[in-house]
N, C-alpha and C. Protein backbone atom coordinates (compact mmCIF):
# COMPACT_ATOMS: atom_id res chain seq x y z
N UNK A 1 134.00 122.03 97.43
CA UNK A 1 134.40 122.70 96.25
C UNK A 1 133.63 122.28 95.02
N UNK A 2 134.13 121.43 94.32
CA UNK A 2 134.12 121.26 92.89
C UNK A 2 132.24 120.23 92.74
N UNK A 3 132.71 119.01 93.71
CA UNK A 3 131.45 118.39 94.22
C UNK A 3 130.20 119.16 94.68
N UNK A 4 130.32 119.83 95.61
CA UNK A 4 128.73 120.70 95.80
C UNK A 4 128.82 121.77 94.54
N UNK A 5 129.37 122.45 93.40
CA UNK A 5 129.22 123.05 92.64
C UNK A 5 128.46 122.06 91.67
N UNK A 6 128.74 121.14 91.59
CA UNK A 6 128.62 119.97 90.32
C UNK A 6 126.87 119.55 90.90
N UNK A 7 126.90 119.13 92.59
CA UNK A 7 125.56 119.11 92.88
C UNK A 7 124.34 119.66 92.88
N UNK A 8 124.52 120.90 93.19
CA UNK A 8 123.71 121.87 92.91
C UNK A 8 123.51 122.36 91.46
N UNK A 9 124.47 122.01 90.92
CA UNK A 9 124.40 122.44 89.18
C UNK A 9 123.22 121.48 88.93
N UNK A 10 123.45 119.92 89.65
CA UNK A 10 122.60 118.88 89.11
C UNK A 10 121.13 118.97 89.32
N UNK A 11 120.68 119.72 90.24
CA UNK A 11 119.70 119.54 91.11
C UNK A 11 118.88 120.71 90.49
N UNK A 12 119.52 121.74 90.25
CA UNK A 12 118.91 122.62 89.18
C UNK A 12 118.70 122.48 87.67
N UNK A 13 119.75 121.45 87.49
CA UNK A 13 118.62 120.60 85.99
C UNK A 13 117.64 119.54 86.38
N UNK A 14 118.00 118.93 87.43
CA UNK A 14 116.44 117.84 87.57
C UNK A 14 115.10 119.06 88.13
N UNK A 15 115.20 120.28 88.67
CA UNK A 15 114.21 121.27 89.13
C UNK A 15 113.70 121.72 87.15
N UNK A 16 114.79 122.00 86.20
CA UNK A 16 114.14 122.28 85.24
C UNK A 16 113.20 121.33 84.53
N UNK A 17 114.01 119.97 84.60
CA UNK A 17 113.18 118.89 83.89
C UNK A 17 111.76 118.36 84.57
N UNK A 18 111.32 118.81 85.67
CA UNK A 18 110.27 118.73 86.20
C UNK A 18 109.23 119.24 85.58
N UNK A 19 109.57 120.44 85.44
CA UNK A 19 108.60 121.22 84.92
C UNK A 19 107.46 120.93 83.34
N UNK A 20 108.77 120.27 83.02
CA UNK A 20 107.70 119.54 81.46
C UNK A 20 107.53 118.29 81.82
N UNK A 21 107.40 117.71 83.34
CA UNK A 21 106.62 115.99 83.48
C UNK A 21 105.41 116.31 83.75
N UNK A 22 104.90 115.59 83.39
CA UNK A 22 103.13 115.20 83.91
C UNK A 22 102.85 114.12 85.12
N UNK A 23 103.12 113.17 84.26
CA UNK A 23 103.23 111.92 84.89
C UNK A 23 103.33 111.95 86.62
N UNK A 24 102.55 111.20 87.52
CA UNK A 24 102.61 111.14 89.13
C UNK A 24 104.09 110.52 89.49
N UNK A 25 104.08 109.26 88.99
CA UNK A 25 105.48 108.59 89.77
C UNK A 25 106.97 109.31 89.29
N UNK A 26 106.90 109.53 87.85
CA UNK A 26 107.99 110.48 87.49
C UNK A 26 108.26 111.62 88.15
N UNK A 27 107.17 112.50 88.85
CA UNK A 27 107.23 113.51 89.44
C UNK A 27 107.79 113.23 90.67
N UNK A 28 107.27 112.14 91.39
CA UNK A 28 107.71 112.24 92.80
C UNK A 28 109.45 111.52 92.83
N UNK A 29 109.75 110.67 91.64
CA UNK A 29 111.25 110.35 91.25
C UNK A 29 111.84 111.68 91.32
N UNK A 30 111.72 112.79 90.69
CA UNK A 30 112.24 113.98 90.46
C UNK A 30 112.28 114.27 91.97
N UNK A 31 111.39 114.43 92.27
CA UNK A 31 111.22 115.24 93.95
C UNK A 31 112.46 114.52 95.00
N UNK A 32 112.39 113.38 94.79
CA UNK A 32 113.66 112.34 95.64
C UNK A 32 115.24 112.35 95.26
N UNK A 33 115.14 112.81 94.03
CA UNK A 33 116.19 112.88 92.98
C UNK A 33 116.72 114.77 93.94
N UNK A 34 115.89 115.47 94.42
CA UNK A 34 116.08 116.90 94.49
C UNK A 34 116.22 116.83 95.85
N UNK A 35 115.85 115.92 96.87
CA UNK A 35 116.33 115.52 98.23
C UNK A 35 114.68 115.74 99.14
N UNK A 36 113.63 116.11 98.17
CA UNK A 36 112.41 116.65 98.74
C UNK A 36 112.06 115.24 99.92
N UNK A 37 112.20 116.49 101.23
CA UNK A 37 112.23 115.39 102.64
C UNK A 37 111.07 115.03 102.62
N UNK A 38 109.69 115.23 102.32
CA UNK A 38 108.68 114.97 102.57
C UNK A 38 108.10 113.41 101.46
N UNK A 39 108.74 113.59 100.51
CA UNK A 39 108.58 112.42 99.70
C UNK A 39 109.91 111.37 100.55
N UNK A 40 110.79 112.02 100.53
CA UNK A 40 111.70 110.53 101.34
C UNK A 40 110.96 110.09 102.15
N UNK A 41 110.31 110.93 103.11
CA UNK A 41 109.50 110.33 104.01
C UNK A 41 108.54 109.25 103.97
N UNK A 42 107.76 109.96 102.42
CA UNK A 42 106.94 109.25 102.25
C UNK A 42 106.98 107.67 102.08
N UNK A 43 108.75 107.35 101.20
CA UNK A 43 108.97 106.33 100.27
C UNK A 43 110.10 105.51 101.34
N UNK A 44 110.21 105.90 102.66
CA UNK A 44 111.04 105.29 103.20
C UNK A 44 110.50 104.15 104.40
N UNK A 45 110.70 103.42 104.83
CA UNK A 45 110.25 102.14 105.23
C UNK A 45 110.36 102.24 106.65
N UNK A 46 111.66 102.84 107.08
CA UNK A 46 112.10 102.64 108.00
C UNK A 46 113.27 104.17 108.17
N UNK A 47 114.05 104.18 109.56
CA UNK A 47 114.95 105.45 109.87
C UNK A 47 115.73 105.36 108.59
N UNK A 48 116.27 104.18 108.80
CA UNK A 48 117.87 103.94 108.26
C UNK A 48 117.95 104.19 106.46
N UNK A 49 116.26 103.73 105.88
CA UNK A 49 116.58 103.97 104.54
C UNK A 49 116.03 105.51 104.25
N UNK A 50 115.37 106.49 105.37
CA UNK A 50 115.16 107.62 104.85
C UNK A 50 116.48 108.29 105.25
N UNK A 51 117.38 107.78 106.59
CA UNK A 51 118.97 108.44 106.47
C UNK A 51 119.73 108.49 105.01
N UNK A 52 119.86 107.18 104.70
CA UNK A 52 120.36 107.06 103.16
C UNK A 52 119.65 107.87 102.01
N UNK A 53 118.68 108.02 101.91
CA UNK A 53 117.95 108.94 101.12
C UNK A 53 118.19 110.38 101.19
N UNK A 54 118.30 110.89 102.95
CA UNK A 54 118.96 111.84 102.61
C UNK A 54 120.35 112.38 103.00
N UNK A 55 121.36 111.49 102.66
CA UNK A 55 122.52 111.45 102.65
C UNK A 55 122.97 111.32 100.87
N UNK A 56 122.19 111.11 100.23
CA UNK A 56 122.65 110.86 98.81
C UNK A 56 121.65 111.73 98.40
N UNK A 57 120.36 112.21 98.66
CA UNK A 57 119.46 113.68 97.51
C UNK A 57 119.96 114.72 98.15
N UNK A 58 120.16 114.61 99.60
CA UNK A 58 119.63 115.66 100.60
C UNK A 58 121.25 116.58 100.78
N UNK A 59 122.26 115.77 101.69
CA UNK A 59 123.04 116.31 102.06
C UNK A 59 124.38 115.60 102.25
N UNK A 60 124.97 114.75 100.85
CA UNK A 60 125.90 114.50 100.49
C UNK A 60 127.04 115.19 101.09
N UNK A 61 127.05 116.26 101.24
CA UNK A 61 128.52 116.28 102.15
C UNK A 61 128.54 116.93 103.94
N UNK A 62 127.80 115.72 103.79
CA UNK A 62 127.62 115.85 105.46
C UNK A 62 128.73 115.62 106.29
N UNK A 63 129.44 115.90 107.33
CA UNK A 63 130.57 115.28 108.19
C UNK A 63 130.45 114.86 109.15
N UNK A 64 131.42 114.00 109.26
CA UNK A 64 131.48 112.89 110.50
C UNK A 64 130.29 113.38 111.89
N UNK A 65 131.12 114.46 112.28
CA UNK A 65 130.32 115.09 113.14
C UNK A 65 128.91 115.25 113.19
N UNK A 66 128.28 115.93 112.24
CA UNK A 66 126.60 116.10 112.15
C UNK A 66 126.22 114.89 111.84
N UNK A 67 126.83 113.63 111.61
CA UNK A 67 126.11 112.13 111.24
C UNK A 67 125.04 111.91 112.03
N UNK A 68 125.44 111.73 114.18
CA UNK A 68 124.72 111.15 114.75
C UNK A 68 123.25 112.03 114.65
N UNK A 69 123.50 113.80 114.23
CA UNK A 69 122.08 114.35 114.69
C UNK A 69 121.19 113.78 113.61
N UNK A 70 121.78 113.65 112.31
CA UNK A 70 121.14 113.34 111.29
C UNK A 70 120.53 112.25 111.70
N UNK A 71 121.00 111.32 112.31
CA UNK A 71 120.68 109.88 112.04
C UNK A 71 119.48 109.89 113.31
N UNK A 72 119.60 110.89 114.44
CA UNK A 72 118.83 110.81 115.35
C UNK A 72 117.08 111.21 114.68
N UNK A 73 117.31 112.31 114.01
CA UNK A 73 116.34 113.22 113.48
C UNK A 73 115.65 111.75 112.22
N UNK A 74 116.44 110.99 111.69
CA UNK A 74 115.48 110.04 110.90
C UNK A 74 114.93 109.28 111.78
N UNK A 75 115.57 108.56 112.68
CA UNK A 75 115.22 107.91 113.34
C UNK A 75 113.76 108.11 114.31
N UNK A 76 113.78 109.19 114.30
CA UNK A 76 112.81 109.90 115.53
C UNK A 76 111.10 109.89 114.39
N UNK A 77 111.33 109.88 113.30
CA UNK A 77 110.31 109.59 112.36
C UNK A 77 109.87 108.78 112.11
N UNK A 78 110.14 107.40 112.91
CA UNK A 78 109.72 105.96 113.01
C UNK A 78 109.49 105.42 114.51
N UNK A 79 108.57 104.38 113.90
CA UNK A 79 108.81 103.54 115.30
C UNK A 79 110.29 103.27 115.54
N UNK A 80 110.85 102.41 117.05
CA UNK A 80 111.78 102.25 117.28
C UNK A 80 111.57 100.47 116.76
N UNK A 81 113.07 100.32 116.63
CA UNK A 81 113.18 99.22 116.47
C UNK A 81 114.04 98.91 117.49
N UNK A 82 114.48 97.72 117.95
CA UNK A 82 115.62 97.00 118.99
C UNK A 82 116.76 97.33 118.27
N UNK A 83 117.10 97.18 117.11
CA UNK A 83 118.67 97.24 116.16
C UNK A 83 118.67 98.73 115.65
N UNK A 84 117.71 99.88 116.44
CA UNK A 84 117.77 101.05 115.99
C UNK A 84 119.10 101.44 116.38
N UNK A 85 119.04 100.95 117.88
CA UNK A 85 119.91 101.82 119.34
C UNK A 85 121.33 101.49 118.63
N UNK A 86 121.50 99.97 118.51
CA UNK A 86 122.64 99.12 117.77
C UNK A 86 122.95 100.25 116.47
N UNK A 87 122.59 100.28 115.67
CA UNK A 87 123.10 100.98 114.53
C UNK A 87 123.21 102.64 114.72
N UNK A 88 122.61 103.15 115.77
CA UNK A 88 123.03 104.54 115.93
C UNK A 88 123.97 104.79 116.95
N UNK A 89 124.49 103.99 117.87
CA UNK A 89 125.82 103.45 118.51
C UNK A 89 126.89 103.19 117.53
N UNK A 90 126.49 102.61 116.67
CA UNK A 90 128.02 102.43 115.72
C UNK A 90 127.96 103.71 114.50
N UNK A 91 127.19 104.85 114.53
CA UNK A 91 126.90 105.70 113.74
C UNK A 91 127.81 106.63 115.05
N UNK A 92 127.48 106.68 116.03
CA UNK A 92 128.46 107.85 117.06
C UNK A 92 129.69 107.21 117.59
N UNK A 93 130.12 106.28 116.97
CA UNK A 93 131.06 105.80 117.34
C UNK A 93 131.57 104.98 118.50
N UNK A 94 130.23 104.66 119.05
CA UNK A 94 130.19 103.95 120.59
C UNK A 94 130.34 102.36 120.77
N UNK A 95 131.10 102.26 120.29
CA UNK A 95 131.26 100.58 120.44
C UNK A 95 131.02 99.70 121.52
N UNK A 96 131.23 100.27 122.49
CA UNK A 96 130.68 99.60 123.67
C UNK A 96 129.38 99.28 123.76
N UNK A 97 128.64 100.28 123.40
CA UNK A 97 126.95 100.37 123.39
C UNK A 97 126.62 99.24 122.54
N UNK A 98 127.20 99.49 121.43
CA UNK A 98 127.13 98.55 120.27
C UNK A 98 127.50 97.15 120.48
N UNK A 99 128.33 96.85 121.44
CA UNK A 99 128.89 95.28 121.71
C UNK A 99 127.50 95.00 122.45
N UNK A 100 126.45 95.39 123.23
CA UNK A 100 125.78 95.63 124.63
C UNK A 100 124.42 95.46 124.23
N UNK A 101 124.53 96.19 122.87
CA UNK A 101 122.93 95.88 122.12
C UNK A 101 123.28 94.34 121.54
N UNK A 102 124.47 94.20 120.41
CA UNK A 102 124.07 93.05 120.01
C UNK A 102 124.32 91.51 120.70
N UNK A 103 124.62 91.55 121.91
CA UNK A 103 124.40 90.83 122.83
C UNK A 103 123.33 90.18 123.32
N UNK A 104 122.03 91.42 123.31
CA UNK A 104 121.06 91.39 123.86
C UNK A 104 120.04 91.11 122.04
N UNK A 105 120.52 91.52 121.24
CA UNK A 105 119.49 90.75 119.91
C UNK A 105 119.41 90.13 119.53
N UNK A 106 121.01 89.35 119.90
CA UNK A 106 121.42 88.28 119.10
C UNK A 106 121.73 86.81 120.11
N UNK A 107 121.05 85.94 118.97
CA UNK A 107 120.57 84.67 119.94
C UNK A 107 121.53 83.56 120.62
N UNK A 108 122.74 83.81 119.60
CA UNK A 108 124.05 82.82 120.34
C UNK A 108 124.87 84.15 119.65
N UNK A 109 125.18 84.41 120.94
CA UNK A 109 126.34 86.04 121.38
C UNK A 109 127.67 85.25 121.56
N UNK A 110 127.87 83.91 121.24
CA UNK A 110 129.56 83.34 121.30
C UNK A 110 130.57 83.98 120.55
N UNK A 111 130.22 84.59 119.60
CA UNK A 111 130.74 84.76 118.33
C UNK A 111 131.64 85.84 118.35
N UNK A 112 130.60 86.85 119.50
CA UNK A 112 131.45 88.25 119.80
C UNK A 112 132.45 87.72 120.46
């Protein structure tokens, strides 16, 4: 409702204020600020911080449900990491998986 009205309201004033920047890094702030996937891409390190990137420019009201594709689709834009599998197990809700990875990453597993 009120939230994606308010978002999109927002996103169409950071699209106007673009238009009078010059400046390189200001521009591509704007572009990240507007959810532009190709700059998250650019500015993201890893899956997990271009998920967050576009979970807060991109698609803030995402639900439970579409989480894991999201998270698959960032993920798939990086190398893998060992604590990928781990954190996209506790993103689909699989705890088991998740007890199973950090078992296997973690160096004294007593704790679990």
């Amino acid at each position: 409702g009120d939230f994606l009205k308010d978002f999109r309201y927002w996103k169409g004033k950071v699209q106007r204020y673009r238009a009078d920047i010059r400046a390189q890094g200001l521009l591509d702030i704007l572009d990240i600020l507007q959810g532009d996937l190709s700059k998250l891409e650019d500015f993201s390190q890893d899956g997990y911080q271009l998920l967050v990137g576009r979970l807060i420019y991109e698609q803030p009201e995402i639900t439970r449900e579409e989480m894991p594709r999201l998270a698959k689709d960032c993920l798939e834009k990086f190398e893998e990491r060992p604590i990928d599998k781990c954190l996209l197990a506790v993103i689909e809700g699989d705890l088991y998986t998740c007890l199973q990875m950090c078992l296997q990453l973690i160096d004294r597993p007593w704790f679990l």
